[in-house]
Protein backbone atom coordinates (compact mmCIF):
# COMPACT_ATOMS: atom_id res chain seq x y z
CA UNK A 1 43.41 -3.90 -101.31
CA UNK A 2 43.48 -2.90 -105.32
CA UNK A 3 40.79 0.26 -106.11
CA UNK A 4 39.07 -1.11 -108.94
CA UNK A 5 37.30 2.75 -108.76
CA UNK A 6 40.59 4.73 -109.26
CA UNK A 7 41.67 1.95 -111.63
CA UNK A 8 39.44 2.01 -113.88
CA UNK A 9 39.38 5.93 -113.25
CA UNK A 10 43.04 5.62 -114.50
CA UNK A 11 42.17 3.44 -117.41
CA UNK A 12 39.79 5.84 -118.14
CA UNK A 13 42.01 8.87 -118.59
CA UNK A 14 44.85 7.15 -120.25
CA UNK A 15 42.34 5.88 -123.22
CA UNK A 16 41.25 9.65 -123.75
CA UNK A 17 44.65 11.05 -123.55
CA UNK A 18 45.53 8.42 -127.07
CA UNK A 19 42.19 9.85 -128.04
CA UNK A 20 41.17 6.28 -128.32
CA UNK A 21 37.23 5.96 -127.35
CA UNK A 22 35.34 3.57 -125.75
CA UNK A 23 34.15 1.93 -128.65
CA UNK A 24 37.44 1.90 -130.13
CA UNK A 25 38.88 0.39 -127.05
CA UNK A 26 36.68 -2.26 -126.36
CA UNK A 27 37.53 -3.48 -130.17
CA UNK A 28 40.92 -3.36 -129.78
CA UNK A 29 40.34 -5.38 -126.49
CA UNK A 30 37.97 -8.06 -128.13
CA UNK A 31 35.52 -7.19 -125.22
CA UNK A 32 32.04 -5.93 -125.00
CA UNK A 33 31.55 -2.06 -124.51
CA UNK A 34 29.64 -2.60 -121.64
CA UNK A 35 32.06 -5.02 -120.09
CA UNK A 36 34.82 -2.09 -120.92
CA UNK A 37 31.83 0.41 -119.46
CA UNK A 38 32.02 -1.39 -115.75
CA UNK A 39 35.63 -1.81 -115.63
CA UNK A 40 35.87 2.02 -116.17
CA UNK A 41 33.56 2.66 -113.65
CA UNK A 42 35.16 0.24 -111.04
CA UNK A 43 32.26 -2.03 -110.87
CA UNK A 44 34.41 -4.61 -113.00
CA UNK A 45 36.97 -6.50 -112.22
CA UNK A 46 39.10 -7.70 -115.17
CA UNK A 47 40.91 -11.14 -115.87
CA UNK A 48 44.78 -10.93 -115.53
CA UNK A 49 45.13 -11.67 -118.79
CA UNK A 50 42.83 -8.96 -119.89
CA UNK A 51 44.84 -6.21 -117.53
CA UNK A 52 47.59 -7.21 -119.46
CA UNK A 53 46.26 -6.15 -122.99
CA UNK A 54 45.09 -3.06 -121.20
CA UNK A 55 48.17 -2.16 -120.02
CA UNK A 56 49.90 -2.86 -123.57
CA UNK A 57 47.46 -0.98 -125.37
CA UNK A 58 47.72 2.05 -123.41
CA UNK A 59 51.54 1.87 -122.93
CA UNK A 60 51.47 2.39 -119.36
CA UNK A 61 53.33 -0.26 -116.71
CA UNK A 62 50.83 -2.26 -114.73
CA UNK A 63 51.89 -0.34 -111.50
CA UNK A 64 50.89 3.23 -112.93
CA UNK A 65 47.17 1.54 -113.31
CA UNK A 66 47.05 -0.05 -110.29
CA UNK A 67 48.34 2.35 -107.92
CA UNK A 68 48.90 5.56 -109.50
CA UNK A 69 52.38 5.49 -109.13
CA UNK A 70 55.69 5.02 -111.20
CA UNK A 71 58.87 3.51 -108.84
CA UNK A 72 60.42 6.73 -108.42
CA UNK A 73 61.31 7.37 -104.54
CA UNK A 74 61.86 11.07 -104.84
CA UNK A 75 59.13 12.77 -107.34
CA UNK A 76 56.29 14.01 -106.60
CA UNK A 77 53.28 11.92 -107.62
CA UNK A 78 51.53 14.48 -109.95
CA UNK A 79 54.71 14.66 -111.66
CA UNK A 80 54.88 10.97 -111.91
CA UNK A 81 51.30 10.53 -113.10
CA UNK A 82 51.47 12.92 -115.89
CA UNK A 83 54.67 11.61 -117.42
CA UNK A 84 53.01 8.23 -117.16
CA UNK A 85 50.51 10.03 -119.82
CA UNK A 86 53.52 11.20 -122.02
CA UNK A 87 54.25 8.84 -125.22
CA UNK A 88 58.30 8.63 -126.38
CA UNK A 89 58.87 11.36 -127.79
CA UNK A 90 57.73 13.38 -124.81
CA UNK A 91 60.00 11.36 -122.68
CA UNK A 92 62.97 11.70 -124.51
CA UNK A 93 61.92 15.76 -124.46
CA UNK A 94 61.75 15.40 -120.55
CA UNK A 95 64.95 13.49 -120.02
CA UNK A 96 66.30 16.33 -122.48
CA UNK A 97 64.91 19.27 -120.48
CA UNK A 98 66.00 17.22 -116.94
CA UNK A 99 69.68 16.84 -118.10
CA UNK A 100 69.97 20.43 -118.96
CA UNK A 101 68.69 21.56 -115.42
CA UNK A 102 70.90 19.45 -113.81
CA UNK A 103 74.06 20.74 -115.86
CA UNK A 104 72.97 24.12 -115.14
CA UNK A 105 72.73 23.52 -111.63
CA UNK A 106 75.99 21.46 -111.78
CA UNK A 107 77.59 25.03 -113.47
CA UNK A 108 76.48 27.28 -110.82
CA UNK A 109 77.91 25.10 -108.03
CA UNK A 110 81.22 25.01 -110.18
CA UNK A 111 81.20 28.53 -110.22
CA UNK A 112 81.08 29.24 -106.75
């Protein structure tokens, strides 16, 4: 059964993290603040259509919003939440930082 509380909790903390508010959002969304208001609160449930534009417009895959998690079998979930929060340029800064820990790794066991 979907959350609509930690959904919208989600939504919630995504829009703030692009420094977008709620006015802003519900604008870009072509829906009422107060419609915006319940659906960040849970108490709203939103069309399909609508999660879609949601999920554009905060660049975050509809899993991430409606579970909290990215597909990734092995990391942790706070990891996986906050890179869900990080734009391209982050990521690419990640995968950067990721590659050179594994080489280093991968160097050490070579060395042994």
């Amino acid at each position: 059964m979907l959350d609509f509380s930690m959904m919208g909790k989600r939504i919630k903390q995504r829009r703030k993290e692009l420094n977008i508010t709620q006015n802003q959002f519900a604008e870009m969304l072509q829906i009422s603040n107060n419609h915006l208001s319940t659906i960040e609160n849970g108490k709203g449930h939103t069309s399909m259509e609508l999660f879609c534009q949601i999920c554009v417009a905060l660049n975050v895959n509809p899993d991430y919003l409606l579970s909290g998690q990215l597909h990734a079998n092995d990391v942790p979930l706070n990891i996986q939440n906050m890179l869900q929060l990080c734009n391209e340029d982050d990521l690419a800064i990640v995968q950067n930082m990721v590659e050179f820990l594994i080489s280093r790794h991968d160097t050490r066991s070579s060395e042994s």
